[in-house]
Protein backbone atom coordinates (compact mmCIF):
# COMPACT_ATOMS: atom_id res chain seq x y z
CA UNK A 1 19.98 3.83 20.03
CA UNK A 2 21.42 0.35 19.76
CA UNK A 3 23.84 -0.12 17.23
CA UNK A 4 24.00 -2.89 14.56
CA UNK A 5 26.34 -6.06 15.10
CA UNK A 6 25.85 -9.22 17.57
CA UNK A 7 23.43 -8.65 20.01
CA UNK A 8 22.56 -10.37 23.26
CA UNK A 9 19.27 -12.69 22.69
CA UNK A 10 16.43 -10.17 24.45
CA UNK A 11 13.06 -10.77 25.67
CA UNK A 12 10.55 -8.03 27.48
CA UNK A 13 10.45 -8.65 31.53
CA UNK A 14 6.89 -9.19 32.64
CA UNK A 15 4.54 -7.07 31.95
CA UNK A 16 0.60 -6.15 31.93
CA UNK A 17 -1.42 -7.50 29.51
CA UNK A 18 -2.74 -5.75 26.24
CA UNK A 19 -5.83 -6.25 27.61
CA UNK A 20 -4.91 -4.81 31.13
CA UNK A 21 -2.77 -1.88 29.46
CA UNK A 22 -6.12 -0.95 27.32
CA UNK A 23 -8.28 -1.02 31.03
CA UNK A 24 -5.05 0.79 32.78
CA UNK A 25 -5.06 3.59 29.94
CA UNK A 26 -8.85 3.49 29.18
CA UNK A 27 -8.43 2.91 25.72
CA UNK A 28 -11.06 2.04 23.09
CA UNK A 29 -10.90 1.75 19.03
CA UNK A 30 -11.92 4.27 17.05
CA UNK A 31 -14.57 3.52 15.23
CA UNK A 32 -14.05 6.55 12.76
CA UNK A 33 -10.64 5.71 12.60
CA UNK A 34 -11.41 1.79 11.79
CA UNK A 35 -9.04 0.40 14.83
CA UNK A 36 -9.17 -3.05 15.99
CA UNK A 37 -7.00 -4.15 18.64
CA UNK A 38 -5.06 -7.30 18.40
CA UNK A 39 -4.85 -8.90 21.96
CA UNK A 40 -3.53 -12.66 21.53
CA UNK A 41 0.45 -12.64 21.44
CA UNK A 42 0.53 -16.74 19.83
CA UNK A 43 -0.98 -14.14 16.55
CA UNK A 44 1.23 -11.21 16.98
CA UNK A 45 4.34 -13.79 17.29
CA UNK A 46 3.27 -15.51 14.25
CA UNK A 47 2.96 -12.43 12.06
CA UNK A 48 6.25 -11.20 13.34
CA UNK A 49 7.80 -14.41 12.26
CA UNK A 50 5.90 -14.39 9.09
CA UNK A 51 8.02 -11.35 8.51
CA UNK A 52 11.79 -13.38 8.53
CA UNK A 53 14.47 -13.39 10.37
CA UNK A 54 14.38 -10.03 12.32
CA UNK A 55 17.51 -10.62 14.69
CA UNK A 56 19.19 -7.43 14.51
CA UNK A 57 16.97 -5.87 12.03
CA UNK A 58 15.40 -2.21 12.20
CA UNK A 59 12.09 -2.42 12.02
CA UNK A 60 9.42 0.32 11.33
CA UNK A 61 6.09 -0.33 12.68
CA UNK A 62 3.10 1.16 11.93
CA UNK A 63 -0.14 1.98 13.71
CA UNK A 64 1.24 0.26 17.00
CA UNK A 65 -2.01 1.26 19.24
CA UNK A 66 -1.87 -0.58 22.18
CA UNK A 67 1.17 -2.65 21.60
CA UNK A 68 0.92 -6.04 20.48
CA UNK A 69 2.93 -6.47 17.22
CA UNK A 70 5.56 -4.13 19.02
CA UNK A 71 5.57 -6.64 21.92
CA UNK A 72 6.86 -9.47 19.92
CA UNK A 73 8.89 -7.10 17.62
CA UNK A 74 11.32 -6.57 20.54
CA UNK A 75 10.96 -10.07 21.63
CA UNK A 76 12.56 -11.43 18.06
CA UNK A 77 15.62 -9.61 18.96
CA UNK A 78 15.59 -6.67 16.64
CA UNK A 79 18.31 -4.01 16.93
CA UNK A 80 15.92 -1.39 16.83
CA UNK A 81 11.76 -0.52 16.76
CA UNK A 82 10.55 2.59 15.36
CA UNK A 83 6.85 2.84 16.20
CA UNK A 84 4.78 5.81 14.74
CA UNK A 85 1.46 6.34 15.96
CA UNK A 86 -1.13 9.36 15.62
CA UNK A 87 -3.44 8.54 18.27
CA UNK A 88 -2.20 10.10 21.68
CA UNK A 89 -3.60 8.15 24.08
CA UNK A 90 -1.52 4.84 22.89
CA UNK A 91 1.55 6.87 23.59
CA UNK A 92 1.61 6.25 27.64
CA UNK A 93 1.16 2.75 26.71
CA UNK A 94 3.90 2.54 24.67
CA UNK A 95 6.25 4.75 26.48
CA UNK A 96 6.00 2.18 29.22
CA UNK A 97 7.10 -0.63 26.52
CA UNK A 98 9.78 1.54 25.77
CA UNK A 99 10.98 2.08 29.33
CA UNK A 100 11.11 -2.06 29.68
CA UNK A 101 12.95 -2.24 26.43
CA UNK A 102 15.96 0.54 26.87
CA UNK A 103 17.53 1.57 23.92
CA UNK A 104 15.22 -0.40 21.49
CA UNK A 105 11.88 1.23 20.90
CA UNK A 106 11.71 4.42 19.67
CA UNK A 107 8.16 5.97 19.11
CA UNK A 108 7.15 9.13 17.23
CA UNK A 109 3.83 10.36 17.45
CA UNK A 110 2.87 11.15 14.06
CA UNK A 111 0.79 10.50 10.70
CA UNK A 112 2.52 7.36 9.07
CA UNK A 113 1.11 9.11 6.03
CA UNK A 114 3.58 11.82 5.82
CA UNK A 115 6.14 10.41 8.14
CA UNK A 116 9.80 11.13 6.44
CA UNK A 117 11.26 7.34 7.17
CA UNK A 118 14.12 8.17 4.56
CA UNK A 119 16.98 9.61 7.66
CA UNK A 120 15.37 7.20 10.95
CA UNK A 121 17.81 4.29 10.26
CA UNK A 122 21.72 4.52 10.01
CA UNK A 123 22.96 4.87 6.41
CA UNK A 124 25.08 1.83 6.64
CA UNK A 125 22.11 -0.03 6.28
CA UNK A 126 21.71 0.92 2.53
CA UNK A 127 22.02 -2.21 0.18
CA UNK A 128 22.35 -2.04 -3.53
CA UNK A 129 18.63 -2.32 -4.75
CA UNK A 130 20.20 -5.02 -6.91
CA UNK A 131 21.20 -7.15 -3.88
CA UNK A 132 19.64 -8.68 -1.40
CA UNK A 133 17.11 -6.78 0.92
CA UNK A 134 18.68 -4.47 3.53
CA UNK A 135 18.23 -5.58 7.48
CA UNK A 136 15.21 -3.13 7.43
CA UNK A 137 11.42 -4.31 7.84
CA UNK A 138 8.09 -2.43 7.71
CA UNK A 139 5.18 -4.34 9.85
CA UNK A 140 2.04 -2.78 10.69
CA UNK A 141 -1.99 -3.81 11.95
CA UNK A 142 -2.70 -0.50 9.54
CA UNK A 143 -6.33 0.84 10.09
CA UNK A 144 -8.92 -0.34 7.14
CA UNK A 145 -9.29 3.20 6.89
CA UNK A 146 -5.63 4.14 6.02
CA UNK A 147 -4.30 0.77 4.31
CA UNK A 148 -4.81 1.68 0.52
CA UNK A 149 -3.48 4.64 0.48
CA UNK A 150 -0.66 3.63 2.27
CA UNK A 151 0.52 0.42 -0.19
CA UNK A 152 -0.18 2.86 -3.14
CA UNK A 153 1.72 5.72 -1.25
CA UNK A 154 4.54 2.76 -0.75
CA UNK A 155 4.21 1.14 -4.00
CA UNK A 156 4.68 4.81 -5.53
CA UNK A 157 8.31 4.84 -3.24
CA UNK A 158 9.29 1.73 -4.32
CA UNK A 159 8.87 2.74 -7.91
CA UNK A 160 11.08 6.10 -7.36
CA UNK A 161 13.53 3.78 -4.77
CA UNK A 162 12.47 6.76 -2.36
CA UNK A 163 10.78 7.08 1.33
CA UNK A 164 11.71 4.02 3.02
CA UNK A 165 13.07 2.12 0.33
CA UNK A 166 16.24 4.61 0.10
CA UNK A 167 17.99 1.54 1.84
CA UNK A 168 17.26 -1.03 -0.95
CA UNK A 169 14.51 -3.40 -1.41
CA UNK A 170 13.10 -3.24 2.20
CA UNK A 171 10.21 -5.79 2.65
CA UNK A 172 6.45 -4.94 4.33
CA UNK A 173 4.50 -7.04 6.42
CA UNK A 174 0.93 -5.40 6.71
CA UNK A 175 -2.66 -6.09 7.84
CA UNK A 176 -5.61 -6.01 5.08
CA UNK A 177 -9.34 -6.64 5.35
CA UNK A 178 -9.35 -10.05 3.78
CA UNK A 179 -10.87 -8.80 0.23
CA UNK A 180 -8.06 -6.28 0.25
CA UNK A 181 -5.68 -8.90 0.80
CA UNK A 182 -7.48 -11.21 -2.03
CA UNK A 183 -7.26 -8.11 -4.34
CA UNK A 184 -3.33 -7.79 -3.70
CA UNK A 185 -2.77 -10.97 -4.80
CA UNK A 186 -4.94 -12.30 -7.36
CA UNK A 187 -3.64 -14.11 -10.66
CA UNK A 188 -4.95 -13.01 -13.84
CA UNK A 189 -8.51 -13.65 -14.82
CA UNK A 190 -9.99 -13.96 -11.07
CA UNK A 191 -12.98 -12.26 -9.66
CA UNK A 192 -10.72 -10.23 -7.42
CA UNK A 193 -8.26 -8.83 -10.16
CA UNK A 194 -8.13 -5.23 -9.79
CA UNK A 195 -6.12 -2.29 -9.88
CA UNK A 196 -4.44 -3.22 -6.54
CA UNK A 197 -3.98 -6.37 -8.35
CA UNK A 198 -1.47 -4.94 -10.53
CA UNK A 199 -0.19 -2.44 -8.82
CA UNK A 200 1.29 -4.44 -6.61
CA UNK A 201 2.35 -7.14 -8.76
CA UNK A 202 4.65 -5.37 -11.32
CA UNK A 203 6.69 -3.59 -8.54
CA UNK A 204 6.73 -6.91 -6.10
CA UNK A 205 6.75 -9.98 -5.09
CA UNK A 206 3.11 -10.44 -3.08
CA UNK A 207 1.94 -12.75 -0.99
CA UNK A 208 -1.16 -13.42 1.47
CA UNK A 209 1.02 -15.06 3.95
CA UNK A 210 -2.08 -15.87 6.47
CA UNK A 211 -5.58 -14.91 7.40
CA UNK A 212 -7.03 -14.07 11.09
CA UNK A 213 -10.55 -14.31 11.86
CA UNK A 214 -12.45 -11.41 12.44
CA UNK A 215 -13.15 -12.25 15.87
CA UNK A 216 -9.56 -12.26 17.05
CA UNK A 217 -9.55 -8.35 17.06
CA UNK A 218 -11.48 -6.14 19.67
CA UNK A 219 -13.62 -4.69 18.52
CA UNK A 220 -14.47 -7.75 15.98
CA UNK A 221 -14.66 -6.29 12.51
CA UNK A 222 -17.07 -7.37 10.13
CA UNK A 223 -14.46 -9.04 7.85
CA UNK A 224 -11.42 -11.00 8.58
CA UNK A 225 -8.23 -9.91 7.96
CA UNK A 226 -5.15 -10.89 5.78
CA UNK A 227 -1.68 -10.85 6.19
CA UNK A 228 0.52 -9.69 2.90
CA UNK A 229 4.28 -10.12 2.65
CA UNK A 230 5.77 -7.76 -0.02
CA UNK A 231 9.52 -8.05 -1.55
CA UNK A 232 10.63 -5.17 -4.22
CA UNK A 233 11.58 -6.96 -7.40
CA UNK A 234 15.17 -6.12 -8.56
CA UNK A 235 13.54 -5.22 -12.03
CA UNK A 236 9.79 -4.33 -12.31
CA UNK A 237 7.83 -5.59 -14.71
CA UNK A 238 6.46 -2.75 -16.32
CA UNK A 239 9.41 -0.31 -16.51
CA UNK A 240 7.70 3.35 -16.83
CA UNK A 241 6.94 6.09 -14.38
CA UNK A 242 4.32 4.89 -11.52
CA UNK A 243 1.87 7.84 -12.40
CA UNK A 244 1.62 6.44 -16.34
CA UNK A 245 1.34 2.92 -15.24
CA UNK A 246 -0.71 4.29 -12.48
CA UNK A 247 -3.61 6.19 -14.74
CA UNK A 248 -3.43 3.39 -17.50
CA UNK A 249 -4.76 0.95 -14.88
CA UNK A 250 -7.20 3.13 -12.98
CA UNK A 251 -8.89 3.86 -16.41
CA UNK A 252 -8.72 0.18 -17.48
CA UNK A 253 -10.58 -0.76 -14.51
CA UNK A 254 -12.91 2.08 -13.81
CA UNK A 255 -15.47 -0.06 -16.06
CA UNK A 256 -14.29 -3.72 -14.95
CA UNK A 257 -17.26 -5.59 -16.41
CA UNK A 258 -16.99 -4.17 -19.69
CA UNK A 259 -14.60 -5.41 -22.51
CA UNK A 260 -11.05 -2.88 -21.72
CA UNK A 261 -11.42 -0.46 -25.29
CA UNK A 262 -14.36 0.92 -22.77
CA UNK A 263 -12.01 1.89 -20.21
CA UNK A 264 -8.46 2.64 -22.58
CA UNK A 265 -10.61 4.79 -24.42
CA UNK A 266 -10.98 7.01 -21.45
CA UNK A 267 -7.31 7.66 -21.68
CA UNK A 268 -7.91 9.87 -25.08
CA UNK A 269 -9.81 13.00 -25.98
CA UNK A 270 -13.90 12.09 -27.05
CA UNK A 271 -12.78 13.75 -31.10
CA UNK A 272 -10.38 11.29 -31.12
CA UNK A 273 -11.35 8.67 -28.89
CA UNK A 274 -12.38 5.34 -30.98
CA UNK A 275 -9.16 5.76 -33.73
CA UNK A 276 -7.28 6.40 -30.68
CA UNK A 277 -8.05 3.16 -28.44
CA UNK A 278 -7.95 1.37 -31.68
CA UNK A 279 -4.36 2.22 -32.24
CA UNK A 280 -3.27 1.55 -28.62
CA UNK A 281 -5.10 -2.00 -28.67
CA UNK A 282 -3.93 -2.79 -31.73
CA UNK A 283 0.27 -1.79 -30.94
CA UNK A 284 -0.04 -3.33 -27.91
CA UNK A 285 -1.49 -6.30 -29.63
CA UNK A 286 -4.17 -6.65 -27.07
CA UNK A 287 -7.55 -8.13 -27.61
CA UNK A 288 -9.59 -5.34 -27.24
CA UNK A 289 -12.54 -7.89 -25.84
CA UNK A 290 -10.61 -8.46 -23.10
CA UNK A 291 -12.18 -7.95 -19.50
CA UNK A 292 -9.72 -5.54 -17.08
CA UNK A 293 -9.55 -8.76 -15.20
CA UNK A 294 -8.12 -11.10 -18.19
CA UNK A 295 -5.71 -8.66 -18.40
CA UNK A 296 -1.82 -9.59 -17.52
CA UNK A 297 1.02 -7.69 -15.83
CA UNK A 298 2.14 -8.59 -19.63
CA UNK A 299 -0.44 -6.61 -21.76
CA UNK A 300 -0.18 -4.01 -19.13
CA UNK A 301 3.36 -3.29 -20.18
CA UNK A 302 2.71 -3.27 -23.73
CA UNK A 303 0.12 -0.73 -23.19
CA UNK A 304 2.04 1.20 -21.01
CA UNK A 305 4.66 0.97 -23.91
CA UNK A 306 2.65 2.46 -26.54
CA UNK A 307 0.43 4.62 -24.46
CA UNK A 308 3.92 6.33 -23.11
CA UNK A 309 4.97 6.84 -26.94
CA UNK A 310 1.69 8.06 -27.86
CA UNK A 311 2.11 10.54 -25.23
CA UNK A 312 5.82 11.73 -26.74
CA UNK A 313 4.12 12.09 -29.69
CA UNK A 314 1.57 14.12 -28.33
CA UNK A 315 2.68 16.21 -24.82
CA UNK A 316 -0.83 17.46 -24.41
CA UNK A 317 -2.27 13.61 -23.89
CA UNK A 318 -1.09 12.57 -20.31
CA UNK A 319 -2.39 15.67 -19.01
CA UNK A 320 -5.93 14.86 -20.22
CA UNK A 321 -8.34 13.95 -17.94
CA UNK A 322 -11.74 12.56 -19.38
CA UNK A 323 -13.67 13.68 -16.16
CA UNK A 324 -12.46 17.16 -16.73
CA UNK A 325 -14.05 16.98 -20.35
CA UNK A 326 -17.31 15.80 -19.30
CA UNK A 327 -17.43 18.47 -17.18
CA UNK A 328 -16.51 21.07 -19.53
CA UNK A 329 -19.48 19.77 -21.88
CA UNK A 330 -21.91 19.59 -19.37
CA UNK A 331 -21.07 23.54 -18.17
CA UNK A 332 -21.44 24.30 -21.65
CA UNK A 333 -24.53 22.26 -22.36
CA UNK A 334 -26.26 24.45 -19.79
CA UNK A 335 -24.95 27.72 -21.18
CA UNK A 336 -26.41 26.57 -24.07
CA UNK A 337 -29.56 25.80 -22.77
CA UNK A 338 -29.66 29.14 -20.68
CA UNK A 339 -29.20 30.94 -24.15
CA UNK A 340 -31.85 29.50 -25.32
CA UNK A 341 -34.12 30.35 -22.34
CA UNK A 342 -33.10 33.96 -22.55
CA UNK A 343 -34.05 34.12 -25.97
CA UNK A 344 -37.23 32.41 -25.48
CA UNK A 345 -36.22 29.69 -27.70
């Protein structure tokens, strides 16, 4: 593949049109798998430069489909494009990008889900996570379908520094549905703070870089669609394991109109539930009338804080899960209520 260092300025020789490779190859979107084509290049070009300076850069793109981010990848002069898509029939498609681009596009037909990105790229490209961000880029048009997973699957590697962040803080450049997008970013106290909301915030910098109307994409989708730049931050801002930080949110959100005692308390056993909340509100010195939504980055590191001594104190606690309890007392309501039957109570 090419190697790294000064490289001639390249651009693609003529070729079909997305629109003529999708008629050539008979393609059509999913609908199961949520795919919408994007078939104007003036977009494609602007997300790729949304993304920085990719001159040289090894880029990872996901969910390629019929081409068109990958098109004006290799037109920004990368050193090299590694494409991974699951769908077979975009593979001829892309094979024939790949022949007008030799020794730039690689392309792996696979599930970007479970995709082992950690050996694709040369070592050398490893930064320091404390310095800048290595020459490596992630940009995708991801599927609705597959998109939260994915950033939680990602945010997850960036918190462990493995998967494709082994070479330092590596950016993303990725397609949302537009309330996804809203949800990435959203400041403290707005209608679309959520889980994502935080998620994403105490591992990164996030932003919504630009939106595309819905009916840019064939087939239009119902929504339009936002594009969200993420940078690792050097530090995070809650510093404790993703799955803590991880099952503090969920449960602080899981009742988002209520006051957040209604959702912390979920976190502890039903015998010792209310003293329980109490004491986490109160160390973390959060109010507990607090909406999920008025809730900071900030108070979610204090009550990561405590919740993570709390669990020290007691190694049984992160294990509990308060659906698994409610279960358990339901199966042995009805035993109970079976006894009684059989005894003709």
């Amino acid at each position: 593949m090419a190697a790294s260092g000064t490289l001639s300025t390249f651009r693609l020789p003529p070729l079909p049109t997305i629109r003529e490779i999708i008629k050539l190859f008979r393609l059509h979107a999913a609908k199961q798998l949520s795919q919408n084509f994007l078939l104007d290049l003036r977009l494609t070009d602007k997300i790729v430069r949304k993304a920085g300076n990719l001159t040289n850069a090894y880029v990872y793109e996901v969910g390629p489909g019929p081409g068109g981010i990958t098109r004006s990848i290799l037109n920004a002069n990368v050193a090299e494009l590694l494409v991974v898509e699951k769908d077979s029939r975009f593979i001829p498609g892309l094979q024939m990008l790949s022949d007008a681009a030799p020794g730039k596009l690689r392309i792996v037909h696979g599930d970007v889900l479970t995709f082992k990105i950690e050996r694709a790229f040369p070592e050398s490209l490893k930064r320091p996570w404390e310095d800048d961000p290595p020459n490596v880029h992630i940009i995708g048009n991801l599927p609705f379908s597959v998109s939260t997973p994915l950033i939680i699957k990602w945010l997850e590697n960036v918190s462990c520094r493995d998967g494709p962040f082994v070479y330092g803080r590596t950016r993303m450049t990725l397609t949302f549905q537009k309330e996804v997008a809203e949800r990435l970013t959203a400041n403290t106290g707005s209608k679309q703070r959520s889980r994502l909301s935080v998620m994403a915030q105490y591992l990164c910098n996030v932003q919504h870089i630009m939106t595309i109307p819905g009916q840019a994409f064939v087939p239009k989708p119902e929504v339009d669609v936002g594009v969200v730049h993420f940078t690792p931050l050097v530090r995070p801002r809650i510093e404790q394991p993703f799955k803590l930080v991880e099952k503090v949110v969920q449960n602080t959100f899981q009742f988002r109109r209520k006051y957040c005692y209604r959702g912390l308390g979920m976190l502890f056993p039903q015998i010792h539930r209310v003293e329980s909340t109490g004491k986490l509100l109160e160390l973390a010195d959060v109010d507990p009338t607090l909406r999920p939504s008025q809730l900071s980055v900030s108070h979610f590191k204090s009550l990561c804080d405590v919740y993570r001594k709390m669990c020290e104190d007691d190694p049984h606690l992160f294990a509990y899960n308060f659906r698994e309890e409610l279960k358990q007392n339901k199966s042995k309501n009805q035993e109970e209520e079976d006894d009684k039957e059989r005894n003709g109570l």
